[in-house]
C-alpha atoms as a PDB file:
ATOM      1  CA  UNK A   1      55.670   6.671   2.060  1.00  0.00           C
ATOM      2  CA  UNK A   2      54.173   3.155   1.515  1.00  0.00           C
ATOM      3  CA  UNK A   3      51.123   1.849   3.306  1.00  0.00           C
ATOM      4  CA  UNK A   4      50.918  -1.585   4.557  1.00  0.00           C
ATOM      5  CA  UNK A   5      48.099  -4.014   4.533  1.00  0.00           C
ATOM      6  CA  UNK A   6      46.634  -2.299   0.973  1.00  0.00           C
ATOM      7  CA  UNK A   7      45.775   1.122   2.892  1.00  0.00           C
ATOM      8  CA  UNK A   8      45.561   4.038   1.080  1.00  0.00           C
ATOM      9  CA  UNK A   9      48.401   5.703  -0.100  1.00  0.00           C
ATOM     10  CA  UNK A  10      49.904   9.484  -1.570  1.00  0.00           C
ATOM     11  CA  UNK A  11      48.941   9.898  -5.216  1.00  0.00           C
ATOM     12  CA  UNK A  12      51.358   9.993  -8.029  1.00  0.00           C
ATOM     13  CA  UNK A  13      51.980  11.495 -11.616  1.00  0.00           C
ATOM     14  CA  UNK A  14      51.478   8.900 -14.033  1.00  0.00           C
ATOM     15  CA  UNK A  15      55.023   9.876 -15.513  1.00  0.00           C
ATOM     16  CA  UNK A  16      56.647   8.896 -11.941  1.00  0.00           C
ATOM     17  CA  UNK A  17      55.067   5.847 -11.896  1.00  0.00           C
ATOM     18  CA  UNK A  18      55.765   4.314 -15.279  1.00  0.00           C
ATOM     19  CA  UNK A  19      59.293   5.083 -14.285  1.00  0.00           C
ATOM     20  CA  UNK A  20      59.172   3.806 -11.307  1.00  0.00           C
ATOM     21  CA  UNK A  21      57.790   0.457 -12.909  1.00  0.00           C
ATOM     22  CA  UNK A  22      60.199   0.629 -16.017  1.00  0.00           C
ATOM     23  CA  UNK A  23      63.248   0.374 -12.714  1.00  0.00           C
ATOM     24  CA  UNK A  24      61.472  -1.979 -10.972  1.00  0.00           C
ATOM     25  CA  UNK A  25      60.637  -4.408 -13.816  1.00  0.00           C
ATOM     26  CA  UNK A  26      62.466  -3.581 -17.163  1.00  0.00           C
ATOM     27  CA  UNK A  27      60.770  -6.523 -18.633  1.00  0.00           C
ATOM     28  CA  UNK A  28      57.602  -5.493 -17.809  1.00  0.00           C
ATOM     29  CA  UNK A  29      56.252  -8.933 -17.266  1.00  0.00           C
ATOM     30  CA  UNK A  30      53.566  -9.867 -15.180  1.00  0.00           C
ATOM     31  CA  UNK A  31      52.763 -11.477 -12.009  1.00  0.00           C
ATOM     32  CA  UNK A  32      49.446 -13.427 -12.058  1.00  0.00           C
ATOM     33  CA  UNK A  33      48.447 -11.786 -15.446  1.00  0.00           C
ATOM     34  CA  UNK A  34      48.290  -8.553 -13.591  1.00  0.00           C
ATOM     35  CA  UNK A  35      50.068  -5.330 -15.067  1.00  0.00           C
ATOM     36  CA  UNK A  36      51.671  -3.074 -12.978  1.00  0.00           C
ATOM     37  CA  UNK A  37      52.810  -5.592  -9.800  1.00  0.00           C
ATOM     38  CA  UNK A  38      56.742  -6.127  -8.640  1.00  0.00           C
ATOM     39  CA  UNK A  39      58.233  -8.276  -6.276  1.00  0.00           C
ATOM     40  CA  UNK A  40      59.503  -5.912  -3.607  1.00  0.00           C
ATOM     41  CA  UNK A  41      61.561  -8.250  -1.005  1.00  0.00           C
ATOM     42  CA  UNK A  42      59.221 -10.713   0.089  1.00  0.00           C
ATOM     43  CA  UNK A  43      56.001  -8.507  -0.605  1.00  0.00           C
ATOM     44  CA  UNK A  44      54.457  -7.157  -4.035  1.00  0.00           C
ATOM     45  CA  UNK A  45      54.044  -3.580  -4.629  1.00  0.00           C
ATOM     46  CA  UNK A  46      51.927  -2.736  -6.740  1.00  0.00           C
ATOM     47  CA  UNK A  47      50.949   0.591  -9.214  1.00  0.00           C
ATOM     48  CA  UNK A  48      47.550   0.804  -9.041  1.00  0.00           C
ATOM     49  CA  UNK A  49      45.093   4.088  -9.758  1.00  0.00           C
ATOM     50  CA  UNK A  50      48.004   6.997  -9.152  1.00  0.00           C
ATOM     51  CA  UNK A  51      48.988   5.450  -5.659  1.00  0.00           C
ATOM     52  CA  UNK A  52      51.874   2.849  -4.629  1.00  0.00           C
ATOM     53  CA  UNK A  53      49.916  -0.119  -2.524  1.00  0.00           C
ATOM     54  CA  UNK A  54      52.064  -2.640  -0.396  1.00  0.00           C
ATOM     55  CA  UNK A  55      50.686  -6.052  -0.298  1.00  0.00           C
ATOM     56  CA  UNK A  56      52.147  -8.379   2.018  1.00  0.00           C
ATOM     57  CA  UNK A  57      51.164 -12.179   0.240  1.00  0.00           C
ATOM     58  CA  UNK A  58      49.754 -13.346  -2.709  1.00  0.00           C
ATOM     59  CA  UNK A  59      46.196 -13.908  -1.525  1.00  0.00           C
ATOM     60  CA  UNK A  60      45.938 -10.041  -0.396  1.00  0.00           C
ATOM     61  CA  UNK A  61      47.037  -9.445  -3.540  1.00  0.00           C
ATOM     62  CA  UNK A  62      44.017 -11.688  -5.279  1.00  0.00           C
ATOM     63  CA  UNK A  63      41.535 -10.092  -3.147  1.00  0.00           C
ATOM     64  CA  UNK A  64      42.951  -6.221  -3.448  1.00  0.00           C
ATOM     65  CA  UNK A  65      42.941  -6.753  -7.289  1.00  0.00           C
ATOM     66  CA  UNK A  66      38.949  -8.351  -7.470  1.00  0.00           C
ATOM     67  CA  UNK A  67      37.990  -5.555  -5.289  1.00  0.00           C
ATOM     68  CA  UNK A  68      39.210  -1.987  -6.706  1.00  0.00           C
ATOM     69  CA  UNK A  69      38.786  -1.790 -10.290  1.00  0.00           C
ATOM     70  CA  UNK A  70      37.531   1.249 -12.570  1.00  0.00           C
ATOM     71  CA  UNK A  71      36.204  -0.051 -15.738  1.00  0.00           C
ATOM     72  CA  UNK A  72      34.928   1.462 -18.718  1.00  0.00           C
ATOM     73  CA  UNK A  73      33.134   0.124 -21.210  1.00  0.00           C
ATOM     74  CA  UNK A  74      33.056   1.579 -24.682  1.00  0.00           C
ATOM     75  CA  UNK A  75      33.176   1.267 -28.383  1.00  0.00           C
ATOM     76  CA  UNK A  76      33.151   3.505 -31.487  1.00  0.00           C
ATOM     77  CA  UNK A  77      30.125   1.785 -32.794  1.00  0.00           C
ATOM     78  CA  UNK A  78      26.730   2.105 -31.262  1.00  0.00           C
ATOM     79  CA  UNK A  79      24.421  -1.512 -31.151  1.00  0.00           C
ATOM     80  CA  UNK A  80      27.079  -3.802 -29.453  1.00  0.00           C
ATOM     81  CA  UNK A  81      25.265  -3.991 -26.233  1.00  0.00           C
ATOM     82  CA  UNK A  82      27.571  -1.872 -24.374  1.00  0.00           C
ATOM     83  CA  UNK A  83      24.808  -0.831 -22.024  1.00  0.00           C
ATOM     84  CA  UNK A  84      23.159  -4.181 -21.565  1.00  0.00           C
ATOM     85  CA  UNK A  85      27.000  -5.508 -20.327  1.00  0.00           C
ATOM     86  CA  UNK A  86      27.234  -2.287 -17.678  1.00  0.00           C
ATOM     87  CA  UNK A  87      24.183  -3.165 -15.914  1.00  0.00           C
ATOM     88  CA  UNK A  88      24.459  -6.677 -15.932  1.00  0.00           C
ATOM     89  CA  UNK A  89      28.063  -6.488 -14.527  1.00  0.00           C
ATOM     90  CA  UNK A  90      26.665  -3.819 -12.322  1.00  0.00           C
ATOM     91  CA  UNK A  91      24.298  -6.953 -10.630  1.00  0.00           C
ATOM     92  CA  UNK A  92      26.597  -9.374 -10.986  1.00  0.00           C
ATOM     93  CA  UNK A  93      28.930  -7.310  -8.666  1.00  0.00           C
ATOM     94  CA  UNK A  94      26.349  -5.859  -5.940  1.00  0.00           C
ATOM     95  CA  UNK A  95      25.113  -9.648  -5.915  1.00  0.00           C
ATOM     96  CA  UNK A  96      28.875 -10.665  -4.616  1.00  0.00           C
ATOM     97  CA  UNK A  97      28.489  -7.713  -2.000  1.00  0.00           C
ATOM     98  CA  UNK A  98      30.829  -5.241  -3.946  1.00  0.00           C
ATOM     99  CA  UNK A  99      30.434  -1.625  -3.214  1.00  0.00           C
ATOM    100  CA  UNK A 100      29.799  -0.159  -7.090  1.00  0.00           C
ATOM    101  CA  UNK A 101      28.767   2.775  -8.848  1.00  0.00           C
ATOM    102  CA  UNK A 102      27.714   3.226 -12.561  1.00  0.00           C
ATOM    103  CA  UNK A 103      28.601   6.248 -14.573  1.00  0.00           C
ATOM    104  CA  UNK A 104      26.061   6.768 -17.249  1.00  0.00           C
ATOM    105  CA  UNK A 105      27.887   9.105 -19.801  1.00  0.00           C
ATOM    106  CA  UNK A 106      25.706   8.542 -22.668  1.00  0.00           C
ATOM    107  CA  UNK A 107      23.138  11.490 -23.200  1.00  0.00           C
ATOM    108  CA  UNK A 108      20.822   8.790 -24.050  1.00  0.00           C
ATOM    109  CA  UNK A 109      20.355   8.146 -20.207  1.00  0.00           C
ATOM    110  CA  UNK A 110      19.718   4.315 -20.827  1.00  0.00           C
ATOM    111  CA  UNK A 111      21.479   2.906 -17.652  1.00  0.00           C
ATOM    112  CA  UNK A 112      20.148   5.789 -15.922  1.00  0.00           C
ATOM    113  CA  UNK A 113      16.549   4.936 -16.971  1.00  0.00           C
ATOM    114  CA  UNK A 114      17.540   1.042 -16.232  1.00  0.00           C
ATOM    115  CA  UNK A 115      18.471   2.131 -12.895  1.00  0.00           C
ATOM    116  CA  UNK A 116      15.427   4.861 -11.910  1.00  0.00           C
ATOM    117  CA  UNK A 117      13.331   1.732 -13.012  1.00  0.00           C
ATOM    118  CA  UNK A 118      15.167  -0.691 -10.392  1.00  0.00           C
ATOM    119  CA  UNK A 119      14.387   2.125  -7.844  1.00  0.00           C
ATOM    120  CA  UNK A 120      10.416   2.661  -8.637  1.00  0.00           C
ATOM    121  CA  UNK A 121      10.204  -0.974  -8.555  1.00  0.00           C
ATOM    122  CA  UNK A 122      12.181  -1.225  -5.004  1.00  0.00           C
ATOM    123  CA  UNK A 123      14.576  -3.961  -6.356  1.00  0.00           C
ATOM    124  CA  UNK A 124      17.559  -4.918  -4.590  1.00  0.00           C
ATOM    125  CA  UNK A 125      20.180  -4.912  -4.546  1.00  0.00           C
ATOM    126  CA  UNK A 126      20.004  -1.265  -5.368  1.00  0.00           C
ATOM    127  CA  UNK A 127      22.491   0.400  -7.806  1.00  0.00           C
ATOM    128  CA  UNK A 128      24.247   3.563  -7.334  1.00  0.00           C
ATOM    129  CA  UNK A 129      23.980   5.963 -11.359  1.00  0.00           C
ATOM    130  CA  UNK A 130      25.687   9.139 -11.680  1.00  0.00           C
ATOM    131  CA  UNK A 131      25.497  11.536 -14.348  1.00  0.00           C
ATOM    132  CA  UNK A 132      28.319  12.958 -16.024  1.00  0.00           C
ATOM    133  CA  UNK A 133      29.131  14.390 -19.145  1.00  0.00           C
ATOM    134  CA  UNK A 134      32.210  15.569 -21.590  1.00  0.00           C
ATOM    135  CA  UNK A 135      35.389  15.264 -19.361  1.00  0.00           C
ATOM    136  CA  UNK A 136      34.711  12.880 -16.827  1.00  0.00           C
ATOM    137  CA  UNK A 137      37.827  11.956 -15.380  1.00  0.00           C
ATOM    138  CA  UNK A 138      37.918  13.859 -12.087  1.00  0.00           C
ATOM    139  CA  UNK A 139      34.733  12.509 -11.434  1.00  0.00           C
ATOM    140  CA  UNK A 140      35.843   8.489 -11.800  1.00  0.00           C
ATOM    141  CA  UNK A 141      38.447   9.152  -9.640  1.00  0.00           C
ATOM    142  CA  UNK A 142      36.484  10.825  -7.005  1.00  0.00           C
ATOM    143  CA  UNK A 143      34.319   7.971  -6.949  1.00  0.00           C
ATOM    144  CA  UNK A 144      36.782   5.379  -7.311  1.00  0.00           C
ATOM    145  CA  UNK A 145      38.255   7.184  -3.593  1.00  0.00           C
ATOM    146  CA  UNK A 146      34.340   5.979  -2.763  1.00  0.00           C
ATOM    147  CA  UNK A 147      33.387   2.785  -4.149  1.00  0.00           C
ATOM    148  CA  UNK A 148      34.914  -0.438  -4.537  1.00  0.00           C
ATOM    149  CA  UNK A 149      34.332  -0.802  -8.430  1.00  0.00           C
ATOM    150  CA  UNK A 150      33.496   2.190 -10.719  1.00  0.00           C
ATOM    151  CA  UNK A 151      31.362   0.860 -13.919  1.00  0.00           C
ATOM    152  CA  UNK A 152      31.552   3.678 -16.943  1.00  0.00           C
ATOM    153  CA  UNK A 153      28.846   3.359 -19.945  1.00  0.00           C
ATOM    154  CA  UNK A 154      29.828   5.684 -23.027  1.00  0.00           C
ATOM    155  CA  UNK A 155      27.948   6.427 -26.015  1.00  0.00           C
ATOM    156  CA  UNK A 156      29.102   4.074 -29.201  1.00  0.00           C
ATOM    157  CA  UNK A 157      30.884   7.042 -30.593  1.00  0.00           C
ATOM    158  CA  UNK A 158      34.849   8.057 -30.501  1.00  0.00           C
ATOM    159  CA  UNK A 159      33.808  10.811 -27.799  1.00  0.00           C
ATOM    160  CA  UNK A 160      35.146  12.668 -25.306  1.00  0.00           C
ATOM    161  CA  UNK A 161      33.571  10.863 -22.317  1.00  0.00           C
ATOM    162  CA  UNK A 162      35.417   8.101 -23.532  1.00  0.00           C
ATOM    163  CA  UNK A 163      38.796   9.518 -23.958  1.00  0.00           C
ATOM    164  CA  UNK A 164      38.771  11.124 -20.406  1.00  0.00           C
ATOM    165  CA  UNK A 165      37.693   8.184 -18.735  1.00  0.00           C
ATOM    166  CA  UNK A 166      40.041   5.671 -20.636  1.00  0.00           C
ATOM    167  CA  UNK A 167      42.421   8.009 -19.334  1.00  0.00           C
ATOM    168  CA  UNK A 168      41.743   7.103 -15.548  1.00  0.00           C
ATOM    169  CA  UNK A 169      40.569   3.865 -16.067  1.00  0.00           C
ATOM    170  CA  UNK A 170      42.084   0.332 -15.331  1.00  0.00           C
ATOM    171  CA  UNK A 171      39.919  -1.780 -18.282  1.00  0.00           C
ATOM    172  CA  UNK A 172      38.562  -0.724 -21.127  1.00  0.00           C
ATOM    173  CA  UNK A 173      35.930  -3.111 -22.094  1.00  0.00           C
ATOM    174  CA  UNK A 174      35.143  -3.251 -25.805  1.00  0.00           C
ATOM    175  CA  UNK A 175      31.499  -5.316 -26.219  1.00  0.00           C
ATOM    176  CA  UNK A 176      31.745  -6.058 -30.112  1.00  0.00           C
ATOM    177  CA  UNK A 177      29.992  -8.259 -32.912  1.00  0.00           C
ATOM    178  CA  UNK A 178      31.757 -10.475 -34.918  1.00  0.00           C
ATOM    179  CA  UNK A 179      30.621  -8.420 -37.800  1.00  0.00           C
ATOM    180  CA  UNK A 180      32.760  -6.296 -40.310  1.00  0.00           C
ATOM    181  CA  UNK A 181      31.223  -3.126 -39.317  1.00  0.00           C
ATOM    182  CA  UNK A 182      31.953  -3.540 -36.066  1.00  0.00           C
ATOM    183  CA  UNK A 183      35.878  -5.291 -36.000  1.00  0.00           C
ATOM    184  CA  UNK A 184      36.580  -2.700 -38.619  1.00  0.00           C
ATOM    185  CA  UNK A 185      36.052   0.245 -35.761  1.00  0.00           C
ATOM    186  CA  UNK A 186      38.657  -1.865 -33.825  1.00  0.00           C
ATOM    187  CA  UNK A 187      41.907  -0.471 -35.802  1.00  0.00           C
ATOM    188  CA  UNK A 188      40.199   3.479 -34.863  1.00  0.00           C
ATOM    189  CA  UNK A 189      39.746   2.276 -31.215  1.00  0.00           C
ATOM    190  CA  UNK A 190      43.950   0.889 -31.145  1.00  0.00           C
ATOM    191  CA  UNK A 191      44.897   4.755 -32.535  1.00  0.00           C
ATOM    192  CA  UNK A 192      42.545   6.136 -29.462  1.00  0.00           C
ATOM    193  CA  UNK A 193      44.059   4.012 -26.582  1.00  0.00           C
ATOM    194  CA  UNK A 194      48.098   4.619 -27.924  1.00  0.00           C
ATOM    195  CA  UNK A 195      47.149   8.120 -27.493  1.00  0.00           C
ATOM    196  CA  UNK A 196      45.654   7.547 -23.827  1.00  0.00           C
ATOM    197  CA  UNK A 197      48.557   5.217 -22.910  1.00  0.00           C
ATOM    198  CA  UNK A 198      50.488   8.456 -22.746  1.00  0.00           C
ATOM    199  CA  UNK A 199      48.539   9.207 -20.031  1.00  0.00           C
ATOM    200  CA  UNK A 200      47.564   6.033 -18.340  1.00  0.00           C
ATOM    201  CA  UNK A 201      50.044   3.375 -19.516  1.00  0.00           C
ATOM    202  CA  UNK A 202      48.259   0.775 -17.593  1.00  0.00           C
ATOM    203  CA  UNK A 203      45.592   0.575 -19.187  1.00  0.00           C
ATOM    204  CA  UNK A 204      44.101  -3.464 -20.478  1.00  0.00           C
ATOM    205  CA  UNK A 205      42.053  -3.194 -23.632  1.00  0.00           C
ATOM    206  CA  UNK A 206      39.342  -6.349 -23.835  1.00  0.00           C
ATOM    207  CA  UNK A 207      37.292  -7.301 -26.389  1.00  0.00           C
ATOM    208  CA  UNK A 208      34.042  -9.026 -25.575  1.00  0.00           C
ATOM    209  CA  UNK A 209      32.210 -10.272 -28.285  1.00  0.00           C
ATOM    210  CA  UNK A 210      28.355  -9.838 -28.121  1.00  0.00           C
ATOM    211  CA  UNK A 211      25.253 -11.148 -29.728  1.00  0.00           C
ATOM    212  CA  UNK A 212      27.201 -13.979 -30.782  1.00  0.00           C
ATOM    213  CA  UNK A 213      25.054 -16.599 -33.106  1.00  0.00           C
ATOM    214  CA  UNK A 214      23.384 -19.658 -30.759  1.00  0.00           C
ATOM    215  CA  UNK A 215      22.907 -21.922 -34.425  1.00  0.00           C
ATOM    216  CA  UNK A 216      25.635 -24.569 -34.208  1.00  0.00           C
ATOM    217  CA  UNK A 217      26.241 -24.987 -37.373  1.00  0.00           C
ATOM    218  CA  UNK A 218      27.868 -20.578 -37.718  1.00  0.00           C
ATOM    219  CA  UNK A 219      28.851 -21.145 -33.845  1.00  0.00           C
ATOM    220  CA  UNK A 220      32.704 -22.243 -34.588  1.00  0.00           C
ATOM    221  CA  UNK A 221      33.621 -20.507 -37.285  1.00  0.00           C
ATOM    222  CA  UNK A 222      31.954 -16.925 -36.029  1.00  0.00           C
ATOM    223  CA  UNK A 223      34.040 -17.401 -32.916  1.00  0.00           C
ATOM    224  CA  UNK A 224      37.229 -18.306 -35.183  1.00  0.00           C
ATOM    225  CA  UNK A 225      36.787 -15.541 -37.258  1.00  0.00           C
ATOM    226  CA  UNK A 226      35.909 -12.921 -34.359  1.00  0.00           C
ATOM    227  CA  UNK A 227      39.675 -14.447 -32.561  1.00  0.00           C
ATOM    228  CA  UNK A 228      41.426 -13.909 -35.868  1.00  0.00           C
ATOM    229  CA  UNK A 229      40.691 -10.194 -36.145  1.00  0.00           C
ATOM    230  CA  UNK A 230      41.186  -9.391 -32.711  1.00  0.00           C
ATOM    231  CA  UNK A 231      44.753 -10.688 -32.859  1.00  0.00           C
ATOM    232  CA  UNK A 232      45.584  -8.048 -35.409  1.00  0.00           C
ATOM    233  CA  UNK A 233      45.647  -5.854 -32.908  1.00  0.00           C
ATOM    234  CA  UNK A 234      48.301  -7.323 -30.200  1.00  0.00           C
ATOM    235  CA  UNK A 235      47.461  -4.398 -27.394  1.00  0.00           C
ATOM    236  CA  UNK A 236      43.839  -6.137 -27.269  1.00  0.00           C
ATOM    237  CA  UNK A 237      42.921  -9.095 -26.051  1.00  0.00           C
ATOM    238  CA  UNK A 238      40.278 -11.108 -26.819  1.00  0.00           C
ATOM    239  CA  UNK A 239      38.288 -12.745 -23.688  1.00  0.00           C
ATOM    240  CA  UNK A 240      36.915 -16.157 -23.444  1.00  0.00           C
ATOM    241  CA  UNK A 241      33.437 -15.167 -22.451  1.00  0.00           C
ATOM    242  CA  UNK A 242      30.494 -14.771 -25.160  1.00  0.00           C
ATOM    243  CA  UNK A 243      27.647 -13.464 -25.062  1.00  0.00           C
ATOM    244  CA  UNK A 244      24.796 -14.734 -27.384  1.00  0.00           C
ATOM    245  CA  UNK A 245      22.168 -13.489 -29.139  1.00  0.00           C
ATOM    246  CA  UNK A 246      19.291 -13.430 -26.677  1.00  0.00           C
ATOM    247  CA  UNK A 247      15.862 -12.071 -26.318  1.00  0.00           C
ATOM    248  CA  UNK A 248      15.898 -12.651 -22.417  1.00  0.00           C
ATOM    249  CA  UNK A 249      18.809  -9.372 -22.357  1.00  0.00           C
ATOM    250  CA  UNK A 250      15.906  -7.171 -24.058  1.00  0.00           C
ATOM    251  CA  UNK A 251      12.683  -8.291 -21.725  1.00  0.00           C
ATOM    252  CA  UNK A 252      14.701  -8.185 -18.756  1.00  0.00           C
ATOM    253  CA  UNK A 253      16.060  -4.697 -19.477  1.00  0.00           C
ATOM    254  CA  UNK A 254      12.868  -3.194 -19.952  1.00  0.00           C
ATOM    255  CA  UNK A 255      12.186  -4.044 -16.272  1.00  0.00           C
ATOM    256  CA  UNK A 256      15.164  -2.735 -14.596  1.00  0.00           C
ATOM    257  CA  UNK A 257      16.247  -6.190 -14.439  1.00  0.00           C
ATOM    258  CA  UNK A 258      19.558  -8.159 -15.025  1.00  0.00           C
ATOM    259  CA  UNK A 259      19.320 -11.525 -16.345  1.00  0.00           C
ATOM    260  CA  UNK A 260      20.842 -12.550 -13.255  1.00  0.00           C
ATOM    261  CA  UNK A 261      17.382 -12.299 -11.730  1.00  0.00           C
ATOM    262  CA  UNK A 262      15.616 -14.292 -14.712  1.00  0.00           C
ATOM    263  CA  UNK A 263      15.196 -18.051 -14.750  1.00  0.00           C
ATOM    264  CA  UNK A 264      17.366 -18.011 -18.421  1.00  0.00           C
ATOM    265  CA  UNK A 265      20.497 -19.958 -16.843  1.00  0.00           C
ATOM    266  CA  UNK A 266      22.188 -19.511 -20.133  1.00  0.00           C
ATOM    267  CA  UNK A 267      22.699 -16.128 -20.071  1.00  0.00           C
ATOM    268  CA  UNK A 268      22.785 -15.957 -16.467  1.00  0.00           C
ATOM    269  CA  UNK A 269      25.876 -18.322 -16.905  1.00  0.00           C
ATOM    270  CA  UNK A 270      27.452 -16.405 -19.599  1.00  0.00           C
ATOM    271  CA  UNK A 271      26.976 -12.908 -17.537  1.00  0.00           C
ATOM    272  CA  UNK A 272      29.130 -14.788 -14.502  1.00  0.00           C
ATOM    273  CA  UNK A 273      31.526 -16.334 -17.124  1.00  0.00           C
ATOM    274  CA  UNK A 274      32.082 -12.618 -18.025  1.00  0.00           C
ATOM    275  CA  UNK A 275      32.358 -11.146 -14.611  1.00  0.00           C
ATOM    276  CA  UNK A 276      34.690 -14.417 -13.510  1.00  0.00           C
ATOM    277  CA  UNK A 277      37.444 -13.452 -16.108  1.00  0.00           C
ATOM    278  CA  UNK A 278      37.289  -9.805 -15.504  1.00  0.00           C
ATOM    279  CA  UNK A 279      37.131  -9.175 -12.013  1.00  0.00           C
ATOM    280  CA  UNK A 280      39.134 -12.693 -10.467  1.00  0.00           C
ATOM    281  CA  UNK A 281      41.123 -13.656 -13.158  1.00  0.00           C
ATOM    282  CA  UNK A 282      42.583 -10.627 -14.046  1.00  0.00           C
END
């Protein structure tokens, strides 16, 4: 049974699915940059969180695609700003009138914190945190039956939390410096996801690069440098959007704020350039 008009649908193995896409689209290749969408007669079908989703024209299929997304965003190295990027995109959605939730998995409770601090301080829009520990998959996709966009914050650690939700997840979102330490965790992170991609085939691997120099003079070749070790590994791509060094990201934070709600335009500007590519460009 297929819905029409992007209405729910029966769930599917993941196993079905990726056969049903390898019939439908040998090739694999994309329509609009998306993964996972077939031209079905004069319609696009599309295999999308377990369920097969009719959409009858392209700009249904823009809008179903911007609105139902789970994303995780994770690491194996602690310090990238991986929490900082979760409740930022966590604004930047409720500002655009999205229905989202943010999974804190990290035992260090910062989004949670971030978020109990929005609440004390009765700031809006308000932000939906759960809770959840070791495998979390059942939960994300509980919520995901709930909310329009699921937001998942790991600890900077190959963990479990991680693994469970990559497997459920449609992006994983790797924040990352353009520092040896940090590209050098990339090659343990491409090991993780072929493992997961048994599982959830689907699955987009991004790398964002974070606390990215503002001098001028490093600004080129850093970003050079960061794009040339990213394209080692060809299952990740490397996305457009930077975001800089700051201190705006840390005094905001503090205060349950995004920096969406500061008067720094720069890194309001570079939070929206991130949220642009990810959730309407695809």
């Amino acid at each position: 049974m297929i819905p029409m008009q992007c209405k729910r649908s029966y769930h599917y193995s993941s196993t079905y699915l990726s056969t049903l896409g390898e019939l439908l689209n040998p090739k694999q290749e994309s329509i609009n940059n998306k993964p996972n969408i077939f031209i079905l007669m004069n319609s696009y079908l599309l295999i999308h969180k377990y369920e097969l989703i009719l959409v009858p024209n392209n700009q249904e299929l823009d809008t179903f695609w911007e609105r139902n997304m789970i994303l995780l965003v994770g690491s194996n190295k602690g310090g990238s700003g991986k929490t900082t990027v979760v409740c930022n995109l966590a604004i930047a959605l409720a500002k655009q009138g999205k229905e989202v939730c943010l999974v804190d998995a990290d035992k260090q409770s910062s989004a949670a914190n971030w978020c109990a601090e929005r609440e004390t301080a009765n700031k809006e829009p308000s932000i939906t945190v759960v809770q959840k520990y070791d495998n979390i998959s059942s939960t994300i996709k509980s919520l995901a039956e709930k909310y329009e966009h699921v937001i998942i914050d790991v600890a900077g650690r190959n963990s479990r939390e991680m693994i469970t939700a990559a497997a459920v997840s449609d992006i994983l979102l790797c924040p990352s410096q353009c520092s040896q330490l940090d590209l050098d965790t990339l090659g343990e992170l491409q090991q993780q996801v072929e493992q997961v991609k048994d599982l959830n085939p689907a699955l987009k691997v991004l790398v964002y690069q974070t606390m990215a120099s503002t001098n001028a003079k490093v600004i080129e070749k850093e970003r050079n440098d960061f794009e040339e070790y990213v394209s080692e590994f060809p299952e990740f791509k490397a996305l457009q959007a930077i975001g800089r060094y700051r201190k705006i990201y840390r005094d905001v934070f503090s205060d349950g704020l995004s920096v969406l709600e500061s008067t720094n335009e720069a890194a309001a500007n570079e939070i929206m350039d991130l949220y642009e590519e990810i959730f309407t460009h695809g």
